[in-house]
Protein backbone atom coordinates (compact mmCIF):
# COMPACT_ATOMS: atom_id res chain seq x y z
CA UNK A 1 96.73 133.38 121.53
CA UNK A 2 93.68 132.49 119.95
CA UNK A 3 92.19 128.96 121.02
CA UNK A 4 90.37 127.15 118.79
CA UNK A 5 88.77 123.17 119.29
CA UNK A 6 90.19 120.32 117.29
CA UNK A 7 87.16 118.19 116.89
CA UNK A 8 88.16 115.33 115.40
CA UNK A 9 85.71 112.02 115.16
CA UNK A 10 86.79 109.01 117.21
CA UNK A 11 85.93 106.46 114.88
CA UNK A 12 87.92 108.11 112.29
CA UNK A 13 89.24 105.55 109.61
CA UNK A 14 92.93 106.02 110.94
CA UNK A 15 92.86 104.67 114.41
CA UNK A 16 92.07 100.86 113.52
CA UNK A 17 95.56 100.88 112.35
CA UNK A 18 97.39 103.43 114.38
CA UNK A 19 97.81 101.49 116.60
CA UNK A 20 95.45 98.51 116.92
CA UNK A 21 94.56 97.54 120.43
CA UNK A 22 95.88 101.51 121.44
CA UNK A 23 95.20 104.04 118.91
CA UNK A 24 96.53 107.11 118.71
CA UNK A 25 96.54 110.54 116.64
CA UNK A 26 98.92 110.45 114.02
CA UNK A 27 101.73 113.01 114.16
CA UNK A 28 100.63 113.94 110.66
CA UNK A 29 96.87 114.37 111.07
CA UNK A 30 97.80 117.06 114.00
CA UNK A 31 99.50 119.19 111.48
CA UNK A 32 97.25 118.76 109.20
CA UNK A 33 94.55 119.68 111.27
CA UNK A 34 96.48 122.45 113.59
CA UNK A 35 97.17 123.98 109.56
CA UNK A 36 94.04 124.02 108.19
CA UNK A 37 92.43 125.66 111.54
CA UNK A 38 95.06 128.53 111.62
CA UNK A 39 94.63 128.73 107.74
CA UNK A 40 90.90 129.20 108.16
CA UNK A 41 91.18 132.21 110.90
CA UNK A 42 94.14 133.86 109.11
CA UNK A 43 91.95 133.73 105.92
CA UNK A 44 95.76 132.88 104.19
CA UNK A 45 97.63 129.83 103.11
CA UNK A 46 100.64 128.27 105.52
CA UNK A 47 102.94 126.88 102.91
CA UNK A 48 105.75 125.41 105.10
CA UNK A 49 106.53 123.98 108.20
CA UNK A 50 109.52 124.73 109.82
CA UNK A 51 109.25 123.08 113.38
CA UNK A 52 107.06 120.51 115.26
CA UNK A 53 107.34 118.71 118.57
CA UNK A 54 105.48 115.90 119.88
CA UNK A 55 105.18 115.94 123.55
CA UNK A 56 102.60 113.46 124.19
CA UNK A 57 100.32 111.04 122.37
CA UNK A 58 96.58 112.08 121.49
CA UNK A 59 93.98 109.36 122.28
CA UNK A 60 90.44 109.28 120.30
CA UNK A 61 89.23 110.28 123.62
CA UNK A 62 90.93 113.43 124.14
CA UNK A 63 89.07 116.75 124.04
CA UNK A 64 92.08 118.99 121.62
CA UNK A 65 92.09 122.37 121.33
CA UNK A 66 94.84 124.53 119.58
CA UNK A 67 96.29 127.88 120.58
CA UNK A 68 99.04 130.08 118.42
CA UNK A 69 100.40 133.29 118.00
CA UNK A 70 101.24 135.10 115.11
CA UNK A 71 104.49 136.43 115.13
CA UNK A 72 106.24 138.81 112.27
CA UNK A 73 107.77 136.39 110.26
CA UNK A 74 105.94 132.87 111.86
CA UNK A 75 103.28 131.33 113.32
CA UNK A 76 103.48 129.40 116.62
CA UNK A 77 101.49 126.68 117.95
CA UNK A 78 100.32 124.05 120.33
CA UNK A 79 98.10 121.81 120.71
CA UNK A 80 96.71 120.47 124.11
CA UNK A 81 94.45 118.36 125.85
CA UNK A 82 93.39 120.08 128.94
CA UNK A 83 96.77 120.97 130.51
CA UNK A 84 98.64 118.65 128.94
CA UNK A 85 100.90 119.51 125.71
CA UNK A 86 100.86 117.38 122.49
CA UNK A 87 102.39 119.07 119.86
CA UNK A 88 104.19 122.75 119.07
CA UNK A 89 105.45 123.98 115.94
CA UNK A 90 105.96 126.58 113.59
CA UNK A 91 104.74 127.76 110.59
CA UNK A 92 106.85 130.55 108.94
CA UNK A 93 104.17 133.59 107.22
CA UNK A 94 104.72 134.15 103.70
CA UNK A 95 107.06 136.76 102.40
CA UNK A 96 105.76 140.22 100.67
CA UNK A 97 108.24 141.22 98.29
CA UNK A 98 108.54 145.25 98.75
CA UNK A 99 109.15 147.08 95.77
């Protein structure tokens, strides 16, 4: 799988009020962000997401870096912070029609 850092600022404009006092990554922002990376070394757009686990919560302090595999038909991912798993999903690849 290729591995690829998540940098990610930790006074980004989201933690303030996710959650205040304990702020975490939203769920969202990790797919966004675990998309957009495997996007950019495809060189393709992802267009759906058919599966996604949170295993643990990402702090503003967490180093994350993102692995996946590319299968025939999908993309699989996770996202860690040293050892420990936050996220896994799947994107599916899109379709070529055959003639």
């Amino acid at each position: 799988m290729p591995v690829v850092p998540l940098p990610f600022a930790a006074d980004h404009p989201v933690f303030p009020g996710h959650f205040p006092g304990h702020p975490i990554v939203p769920g969202v922002l990790l797919l966004d962000w675990a998309q957009a990376a495997i996007e950019a070394q495809l060189g393709q757009r992802l267009h759906a997401l058919v599966e996604a686990k949170f295993h643990s919560p990402a702090t503003p302090a967490d180093k994350l870096e993102l692995d996946f595999e590319v299968g025939i038909s999908a993309v699989r991912f996770e996202i860690r912070s040293l050892a420990r798993k936050i996220a896994s999903g799947r994107f599916p690849l899109p379709q070529i029609a055959s003639a």
